[in-house]
Protein backbone atom coordinates (compact mmCIF):
# COMPACT_ATOMS: atom_id res chain seq x y z
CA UNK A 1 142.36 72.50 120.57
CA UNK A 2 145.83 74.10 120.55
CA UNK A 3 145.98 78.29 121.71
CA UNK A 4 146.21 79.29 118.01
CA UNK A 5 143.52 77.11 116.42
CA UNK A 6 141.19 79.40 118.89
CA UNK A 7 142.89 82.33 117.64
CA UNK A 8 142.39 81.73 114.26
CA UNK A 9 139.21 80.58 114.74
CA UNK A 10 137.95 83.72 116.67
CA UNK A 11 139.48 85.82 114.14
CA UNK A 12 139.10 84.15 110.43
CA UNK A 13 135.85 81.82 111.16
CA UNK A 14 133.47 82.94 113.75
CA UNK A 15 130.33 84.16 112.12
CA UNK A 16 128.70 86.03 114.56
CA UNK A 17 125.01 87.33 114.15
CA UNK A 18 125.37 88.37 118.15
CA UNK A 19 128.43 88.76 120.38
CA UNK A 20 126.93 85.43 122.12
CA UNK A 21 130.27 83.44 120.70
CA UNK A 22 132.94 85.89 121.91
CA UNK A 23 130.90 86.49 125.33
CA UNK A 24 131.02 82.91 126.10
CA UNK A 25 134.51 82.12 125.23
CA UNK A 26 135.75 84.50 127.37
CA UNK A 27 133.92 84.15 130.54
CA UNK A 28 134.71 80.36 130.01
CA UNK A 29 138.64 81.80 130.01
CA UNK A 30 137.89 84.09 133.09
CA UNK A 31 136.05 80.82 134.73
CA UNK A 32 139.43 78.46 134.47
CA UNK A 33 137.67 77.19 130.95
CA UNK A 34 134.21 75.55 132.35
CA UNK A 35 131.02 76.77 134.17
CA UNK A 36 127.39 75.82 134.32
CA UNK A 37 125.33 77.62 131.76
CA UNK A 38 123.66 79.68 135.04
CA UNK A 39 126.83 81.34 135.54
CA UNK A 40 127.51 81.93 132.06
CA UNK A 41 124.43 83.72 131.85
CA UNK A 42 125.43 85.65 135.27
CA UNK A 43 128.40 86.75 133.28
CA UNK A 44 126.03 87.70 130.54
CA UNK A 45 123.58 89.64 132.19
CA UNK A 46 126.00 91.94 134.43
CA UNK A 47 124.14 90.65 137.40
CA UNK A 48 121.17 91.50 136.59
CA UNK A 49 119.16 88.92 138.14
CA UNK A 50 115.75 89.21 136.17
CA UNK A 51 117.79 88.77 132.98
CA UNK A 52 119.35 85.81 133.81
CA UNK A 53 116.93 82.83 132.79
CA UNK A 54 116.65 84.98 129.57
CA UNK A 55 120.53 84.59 129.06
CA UNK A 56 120.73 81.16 130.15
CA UNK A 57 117.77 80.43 127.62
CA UNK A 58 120.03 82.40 124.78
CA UNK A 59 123.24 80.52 125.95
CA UNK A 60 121.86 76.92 125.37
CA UNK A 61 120.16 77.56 122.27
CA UNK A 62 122.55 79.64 120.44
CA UNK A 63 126.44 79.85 121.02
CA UNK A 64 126.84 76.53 122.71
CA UNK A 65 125.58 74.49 119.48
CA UNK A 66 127.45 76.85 117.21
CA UNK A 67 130.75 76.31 119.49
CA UNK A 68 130.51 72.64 120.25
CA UNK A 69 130.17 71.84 115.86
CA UNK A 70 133.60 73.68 115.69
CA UNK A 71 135.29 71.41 118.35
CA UNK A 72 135.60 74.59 120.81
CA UNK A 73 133.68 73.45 123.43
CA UNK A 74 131.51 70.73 124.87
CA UNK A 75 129.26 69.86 127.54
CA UNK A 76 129.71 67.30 129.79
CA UNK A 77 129.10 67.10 133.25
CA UNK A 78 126.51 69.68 133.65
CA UNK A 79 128.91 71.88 132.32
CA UNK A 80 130.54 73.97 129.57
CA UNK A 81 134.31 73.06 129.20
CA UNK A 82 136.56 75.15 126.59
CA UNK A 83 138.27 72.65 124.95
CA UNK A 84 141.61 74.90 124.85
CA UNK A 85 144.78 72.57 125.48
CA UNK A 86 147.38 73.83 128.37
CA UNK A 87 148.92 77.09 127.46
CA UNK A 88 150.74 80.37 128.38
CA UNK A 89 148.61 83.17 130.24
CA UNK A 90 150.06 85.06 127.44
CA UNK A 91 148.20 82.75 125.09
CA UNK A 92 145.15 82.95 127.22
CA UNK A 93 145.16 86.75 127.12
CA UNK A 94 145.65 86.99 123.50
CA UNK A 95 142.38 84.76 122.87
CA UNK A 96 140.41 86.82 125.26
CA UNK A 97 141.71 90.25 123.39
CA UNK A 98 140.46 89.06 120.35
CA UNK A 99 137.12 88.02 121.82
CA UNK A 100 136.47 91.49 123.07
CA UNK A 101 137.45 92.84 119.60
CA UNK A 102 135.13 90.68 118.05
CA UNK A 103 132.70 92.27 120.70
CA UNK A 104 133.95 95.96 120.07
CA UNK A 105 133.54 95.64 116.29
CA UNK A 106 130.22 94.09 116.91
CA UNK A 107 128.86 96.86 118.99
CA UNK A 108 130.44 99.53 116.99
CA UNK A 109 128.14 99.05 114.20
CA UNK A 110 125.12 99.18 117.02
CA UNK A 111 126.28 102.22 117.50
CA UNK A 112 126.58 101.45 121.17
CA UNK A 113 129.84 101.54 123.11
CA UNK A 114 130.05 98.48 125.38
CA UNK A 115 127.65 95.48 126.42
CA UNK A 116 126.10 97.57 129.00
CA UNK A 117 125.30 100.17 127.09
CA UNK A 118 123.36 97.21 124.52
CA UNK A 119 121.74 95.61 127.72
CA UNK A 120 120.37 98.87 128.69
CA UNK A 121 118.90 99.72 125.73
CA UNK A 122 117.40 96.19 125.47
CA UNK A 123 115.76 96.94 128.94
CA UNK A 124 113.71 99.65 127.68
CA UNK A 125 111.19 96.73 125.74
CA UNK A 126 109.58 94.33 127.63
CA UNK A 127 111.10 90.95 127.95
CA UNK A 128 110.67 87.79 125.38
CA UNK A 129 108.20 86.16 127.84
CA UNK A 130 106.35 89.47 127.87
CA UNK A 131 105.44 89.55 124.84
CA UNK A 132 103.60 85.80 124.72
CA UNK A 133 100.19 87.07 126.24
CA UNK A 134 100.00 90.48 123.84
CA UNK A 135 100.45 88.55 120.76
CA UNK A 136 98.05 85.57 121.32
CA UNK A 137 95.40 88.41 122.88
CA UNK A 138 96.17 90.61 119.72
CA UNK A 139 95.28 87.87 117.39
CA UNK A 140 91.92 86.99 118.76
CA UNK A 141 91.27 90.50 119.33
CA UNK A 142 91.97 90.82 115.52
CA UNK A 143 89.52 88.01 114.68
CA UNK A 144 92.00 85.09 114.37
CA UNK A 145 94.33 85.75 111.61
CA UNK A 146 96.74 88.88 111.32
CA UNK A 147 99.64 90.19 109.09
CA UNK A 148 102.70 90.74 111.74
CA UNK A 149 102.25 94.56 110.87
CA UNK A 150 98.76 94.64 112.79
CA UNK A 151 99.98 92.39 115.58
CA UNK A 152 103.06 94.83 116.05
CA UNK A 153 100.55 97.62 116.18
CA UNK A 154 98.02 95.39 118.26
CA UNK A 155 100.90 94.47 121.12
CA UNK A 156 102.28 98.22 121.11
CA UNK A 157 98.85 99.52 122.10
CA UNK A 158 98.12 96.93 124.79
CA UNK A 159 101.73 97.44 126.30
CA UNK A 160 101.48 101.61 125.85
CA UNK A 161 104.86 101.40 124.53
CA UNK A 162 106.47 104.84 123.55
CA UNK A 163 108.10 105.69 120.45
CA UNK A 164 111.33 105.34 121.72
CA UNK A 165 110.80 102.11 122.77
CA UNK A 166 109.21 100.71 119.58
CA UNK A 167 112.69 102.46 118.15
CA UNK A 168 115.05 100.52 120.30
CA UNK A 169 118.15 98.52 117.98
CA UNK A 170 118.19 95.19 117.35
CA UNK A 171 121.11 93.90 119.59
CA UNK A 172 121.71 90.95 116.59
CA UNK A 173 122.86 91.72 113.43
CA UNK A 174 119.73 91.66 111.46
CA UNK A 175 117.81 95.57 110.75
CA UNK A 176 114.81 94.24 112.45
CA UNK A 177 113.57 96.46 115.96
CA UNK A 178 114.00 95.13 119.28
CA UNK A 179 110.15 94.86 119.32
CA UNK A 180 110.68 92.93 115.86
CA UNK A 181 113.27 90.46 117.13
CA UNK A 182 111.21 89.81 120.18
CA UNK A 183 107.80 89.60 118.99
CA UNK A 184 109.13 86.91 116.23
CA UNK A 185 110.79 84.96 118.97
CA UNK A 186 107.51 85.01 120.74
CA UNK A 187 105.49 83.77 117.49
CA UNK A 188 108.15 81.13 117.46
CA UNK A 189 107.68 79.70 120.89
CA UNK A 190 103.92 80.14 120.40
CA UNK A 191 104.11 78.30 117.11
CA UNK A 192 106.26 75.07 118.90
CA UNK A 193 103.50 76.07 121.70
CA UNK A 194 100.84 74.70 119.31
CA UNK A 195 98.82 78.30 119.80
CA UNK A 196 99.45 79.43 116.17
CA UNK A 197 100.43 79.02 113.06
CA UNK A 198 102.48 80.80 110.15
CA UNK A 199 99.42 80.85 107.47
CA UNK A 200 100.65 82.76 104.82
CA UNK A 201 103.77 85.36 104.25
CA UNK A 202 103.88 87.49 107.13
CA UNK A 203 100.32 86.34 108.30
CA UNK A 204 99.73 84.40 111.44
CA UNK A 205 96.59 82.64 113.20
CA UNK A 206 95.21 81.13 116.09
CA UNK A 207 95.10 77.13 116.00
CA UNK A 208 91.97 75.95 117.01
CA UNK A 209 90.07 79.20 117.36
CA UNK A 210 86.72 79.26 118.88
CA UNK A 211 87.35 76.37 120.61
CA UNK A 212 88.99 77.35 123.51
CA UNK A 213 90.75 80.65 125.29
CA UNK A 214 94.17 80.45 123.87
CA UNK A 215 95.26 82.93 126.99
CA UNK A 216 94.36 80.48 129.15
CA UNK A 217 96.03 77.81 127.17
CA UNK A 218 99.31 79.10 127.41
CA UNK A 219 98.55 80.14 130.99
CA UNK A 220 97.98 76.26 132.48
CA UNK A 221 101.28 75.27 130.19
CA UNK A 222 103.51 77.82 131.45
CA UNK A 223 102.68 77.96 135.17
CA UNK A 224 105.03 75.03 136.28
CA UNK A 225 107.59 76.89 134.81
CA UNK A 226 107.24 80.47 134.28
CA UNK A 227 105.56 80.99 137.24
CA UNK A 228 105.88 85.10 137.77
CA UNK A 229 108.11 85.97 140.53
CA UNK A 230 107.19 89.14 142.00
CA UNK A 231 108.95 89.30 145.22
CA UNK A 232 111.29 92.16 145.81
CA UNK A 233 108.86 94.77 143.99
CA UNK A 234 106.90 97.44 145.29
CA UNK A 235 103.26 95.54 146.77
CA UNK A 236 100.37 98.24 146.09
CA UNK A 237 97.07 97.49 147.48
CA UNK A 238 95.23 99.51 145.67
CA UNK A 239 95.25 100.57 142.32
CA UNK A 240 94.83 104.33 141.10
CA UNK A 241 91.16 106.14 141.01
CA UNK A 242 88.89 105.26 138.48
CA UNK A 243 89.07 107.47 135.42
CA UNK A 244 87.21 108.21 132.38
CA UNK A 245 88.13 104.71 130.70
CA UNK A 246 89.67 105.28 127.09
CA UNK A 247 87.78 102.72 125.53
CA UNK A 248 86.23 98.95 125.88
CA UNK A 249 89.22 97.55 124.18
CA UNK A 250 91.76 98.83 126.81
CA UNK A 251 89.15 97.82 129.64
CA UNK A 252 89.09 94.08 127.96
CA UNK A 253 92.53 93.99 127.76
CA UNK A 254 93.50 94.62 131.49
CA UNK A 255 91.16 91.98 132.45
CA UNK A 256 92.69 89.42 130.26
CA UNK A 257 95.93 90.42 131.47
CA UNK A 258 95.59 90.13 134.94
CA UNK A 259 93.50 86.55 134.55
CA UNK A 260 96.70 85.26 132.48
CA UNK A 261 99.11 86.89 135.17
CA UNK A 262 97.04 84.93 138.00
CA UNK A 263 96.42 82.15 135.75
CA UNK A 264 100.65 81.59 135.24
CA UNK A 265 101.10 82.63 138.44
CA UNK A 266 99.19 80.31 140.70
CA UNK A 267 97.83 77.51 137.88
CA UNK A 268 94.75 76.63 136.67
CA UNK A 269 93.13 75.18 139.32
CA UNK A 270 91.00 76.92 142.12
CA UNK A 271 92.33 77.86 145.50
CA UNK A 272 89.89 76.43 148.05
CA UNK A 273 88.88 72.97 145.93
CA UNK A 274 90.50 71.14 143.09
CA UNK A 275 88.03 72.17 139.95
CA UNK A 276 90.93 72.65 137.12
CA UNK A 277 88.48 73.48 134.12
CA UNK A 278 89.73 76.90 133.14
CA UNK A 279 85.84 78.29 132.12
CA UNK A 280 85.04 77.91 135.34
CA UNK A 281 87.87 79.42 136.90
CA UNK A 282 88.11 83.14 137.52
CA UNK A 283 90.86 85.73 138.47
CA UNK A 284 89.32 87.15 141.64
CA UNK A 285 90.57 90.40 143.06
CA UNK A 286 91.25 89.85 146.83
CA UNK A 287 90.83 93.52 147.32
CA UNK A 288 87.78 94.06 145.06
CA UNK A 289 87.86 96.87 141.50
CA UNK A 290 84.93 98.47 143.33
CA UNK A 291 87.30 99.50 146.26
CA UNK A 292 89.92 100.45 143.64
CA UNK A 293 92.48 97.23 144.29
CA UNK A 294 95.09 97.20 141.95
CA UNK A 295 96.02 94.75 139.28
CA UNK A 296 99.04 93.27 140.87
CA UNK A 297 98.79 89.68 140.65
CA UNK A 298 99.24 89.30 144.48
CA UNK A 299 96.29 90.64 145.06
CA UNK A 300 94.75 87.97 142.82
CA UNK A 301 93.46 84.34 143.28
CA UNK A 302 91.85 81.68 140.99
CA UNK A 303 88.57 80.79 142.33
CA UNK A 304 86.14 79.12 140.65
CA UNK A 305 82.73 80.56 140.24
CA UNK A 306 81.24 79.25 143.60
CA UNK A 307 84.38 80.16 145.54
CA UNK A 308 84.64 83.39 144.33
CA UNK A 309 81.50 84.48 145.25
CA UNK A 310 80.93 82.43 148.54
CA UNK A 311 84.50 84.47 149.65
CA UNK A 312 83.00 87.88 148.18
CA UNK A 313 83.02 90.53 151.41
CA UNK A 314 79.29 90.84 151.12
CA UNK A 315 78.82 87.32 150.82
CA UNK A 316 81.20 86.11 153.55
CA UNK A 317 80.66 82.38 153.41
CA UNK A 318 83.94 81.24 152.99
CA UNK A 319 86.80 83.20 154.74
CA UNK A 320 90.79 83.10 154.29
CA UNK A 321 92.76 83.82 157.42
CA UNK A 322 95.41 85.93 156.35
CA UNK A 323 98.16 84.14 159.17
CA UNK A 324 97.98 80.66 158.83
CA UNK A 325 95.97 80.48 155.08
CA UNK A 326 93.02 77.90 156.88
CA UNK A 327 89.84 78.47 155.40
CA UNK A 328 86.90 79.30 157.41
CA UNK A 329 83.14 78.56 156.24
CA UNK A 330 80.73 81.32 158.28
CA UNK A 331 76.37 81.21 158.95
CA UNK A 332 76.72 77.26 160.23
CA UNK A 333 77.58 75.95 156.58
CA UNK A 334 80.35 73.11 156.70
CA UNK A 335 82.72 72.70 153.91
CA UNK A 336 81.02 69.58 152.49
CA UNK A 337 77.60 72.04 151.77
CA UNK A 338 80.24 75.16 149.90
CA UNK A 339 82.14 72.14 148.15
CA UNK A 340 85.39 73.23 149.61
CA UNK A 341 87.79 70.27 149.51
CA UNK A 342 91.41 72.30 150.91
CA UNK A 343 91.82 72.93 154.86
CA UNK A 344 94.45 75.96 153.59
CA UNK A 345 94.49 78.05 150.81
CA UNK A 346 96.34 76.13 148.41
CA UNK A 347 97.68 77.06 144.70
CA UNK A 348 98.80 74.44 142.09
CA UNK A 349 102.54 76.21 141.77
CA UNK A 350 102.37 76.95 145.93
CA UNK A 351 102.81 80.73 145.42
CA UNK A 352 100.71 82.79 147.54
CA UNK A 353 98.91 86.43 147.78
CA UNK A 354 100.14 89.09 149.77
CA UNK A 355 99.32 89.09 153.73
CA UNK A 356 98.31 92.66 153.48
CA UNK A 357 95.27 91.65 150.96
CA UNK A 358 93.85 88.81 152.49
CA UNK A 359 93.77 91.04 155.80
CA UNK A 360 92.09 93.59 153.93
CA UNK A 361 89.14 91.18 152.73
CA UNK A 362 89.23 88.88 156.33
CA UNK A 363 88.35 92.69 157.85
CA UNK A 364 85.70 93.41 155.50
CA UNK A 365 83.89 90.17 155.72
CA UNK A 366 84.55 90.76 159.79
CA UNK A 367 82.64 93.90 159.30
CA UNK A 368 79.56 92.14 157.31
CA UNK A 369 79.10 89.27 159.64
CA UNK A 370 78.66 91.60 161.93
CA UNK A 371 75.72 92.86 160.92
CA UNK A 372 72.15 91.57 161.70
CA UNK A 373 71.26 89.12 159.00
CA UNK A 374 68.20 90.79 158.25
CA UNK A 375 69.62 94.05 157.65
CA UNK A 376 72.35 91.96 155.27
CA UNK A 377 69.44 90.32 153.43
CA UNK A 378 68.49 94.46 152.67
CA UNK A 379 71.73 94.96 151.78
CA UNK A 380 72.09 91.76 148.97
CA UNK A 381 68.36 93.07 148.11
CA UNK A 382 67.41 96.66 148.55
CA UNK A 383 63.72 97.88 148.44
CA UNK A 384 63.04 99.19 145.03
């Protein structure tokens, strides 16, 4: 493609319901005109390294179809190549001018007055991937089938999202919310996920309902590959003092939440033997509710029903030491009597718990064991 059938192209046919066409072009031009679709989405996301597999997602499935049926790029290699002939870096700079005024235009009718500026504003909602969990919860907490109103509603409540951020622009050029945009895209890759279905006009419903948890559906099919990542933020041990709880629903929710974030986090399978069914698996709390541990998924662990209470501090059969992960079965039982068929703490994805909980719960069960077992017998059952 010769330097002015881009130019014309840019300026008389690109239909743009994003500034995904105009981005791409030129960081392909600042890139010597190909790049892997990771550093495209670098490019995208201003660094921002959380954003990036969300860019590189948007990069794949939107501009680089629309570019490639127009003859302006292709991929080959592993790569995205601009098919621009050999020209003058005046050339060169007058195709990247007119991408950023197709971006300028763009965001002046967002009312916004550069990328960053739209990027920041998107960071105020929770990501795409965020909003999977709320919308299949909201549904079955709404008995199955929903208009897209009451899921809205449904997923604002369970994320405590503010005004402001139920307010935030649509970065594309529909007059749909942020929230909108991304809770469609999330009934779209739950739809192609199997979980739901589109029933009726602006009414969706659980697939199979009743027969199975679709939370913990979605949990065993994305934890091979959207596996939380959690390292680099702030570890708390323990969570915040109990208060006066606002109401069941907000109590059920939490739960559900953290068993899908351990769930996607570590797979559905248990840590200390190789049980898989997902009704028999549980998200245990390394550093127990009743001594206030918090909610972050490190301090979390699928165990199946056995395991998690053979490992419980004031049970104390089955220990996890917190340096090398080996398990440890107390009281003279051997691993063939608890049914525990790993050596080592092992996860289906390989991602661990934090050092600092299993230390916490290898010194609690220290301090039980070392009590007389008749006085721990009193303990599991107290004299009425």
């Amino acid at each position: 493609m010769r330097a002015e059938e881009l130019l014309s192209f840019i300026e008389t046919k690109m239909k743009m319901s994003h500034v995904y066409q105009p981005l791409l072009i030129r960081s392909l031009l600042d890139r010597g005109n190909a790049s892997t679709t990771r550093d495209l989405a670098l490019d995208f996301s201003l660094g921002v390294a959380h954003d990036v597999d969300h860019y590189e997602d948007r990069i794949i499935k939107q501009p680089v179809p629309v570019l490639a049926r127009h003859g302006v790029i292709e991929e080959r290699d592993g790569r995205i190549h601009l098919l621009l002939d050999s020209c003058s870096d005046e050339s060169k700079q007058l195709i990247r001018s007119a991408c950023e005024e197709k971006v300028t235009t763009f965001l002046r009718k967002k009312k916004v007055d550069s990328w960053a500026d739209l990027r920041r504003q998107g960071d105020l909602v929770p990501s795409q991937n965020d909003f999977l969990f709320p919308t299949l919860h909201a549904l079955r907490e709404l008995g199955g089938t929903a208009h897209i109103r009451d899921i809205a509603d449904h997923v604002a409540k369970q994320l405590t999202l503010s005004q402001q951020q139920i307010e935030v622009i649509n970065p594309t050029a529909d007059d749909r919310t942020l929230l909108e945009y991304r809770l469609a895209w999330a009934r779209t890759e739950l739809k192609e996920n199997g979980g739901i279905a589109n029933t009726a006009p602006s009414t969706w419903s659980l697939v199979n309902a009743g027969q199975s948890i679709p939370e913990d559906e979605l949990a065993e099919s994305l934890a091979s590959e959207y596996s939380k990542d959690n390292e680099g933020k702030p570890f708390e041990l323990f969570g915040p003092q109990d208060k006066v709880r606002q109401s069941e629903q907000k109590v059920r929710t939490n739960q559900a939440r953290f068993r899908f974030d351990v769930l996607t986090t570590y797979g559905v399978e248990c840590a200390l033997c190789s049980i898989t069914e997902a009704r028999l698996i549980e998200a245990a709390h390394i550093v127990p509710k009743s001594a206030q541990g918090s909610d972050d998924v490190r301090n979390g662990l699928p165990l199946c029903l056995l395991h998690h209470k053979a490992s419980e501090s004031d049970v104390a059969l089955i220990r996890i030491e917190p340096d090398t992960l080996n398990i440890v079965c107390e009281d003279g039982r051997s691993f063939e009597e608890l049914k525990v068929t790993k050596t080592q703490l092992q996860t289906r994805t390989g991602k661990t718990p934090r050092k600092e909980a299993l230390q916490y719960l290898w010194g609690e069960t220290a301090t039980y064991l070392a009590v007389e077992p008749a006085y721990r017998y009193n303990l599991m059952y107290p004299k009425l």
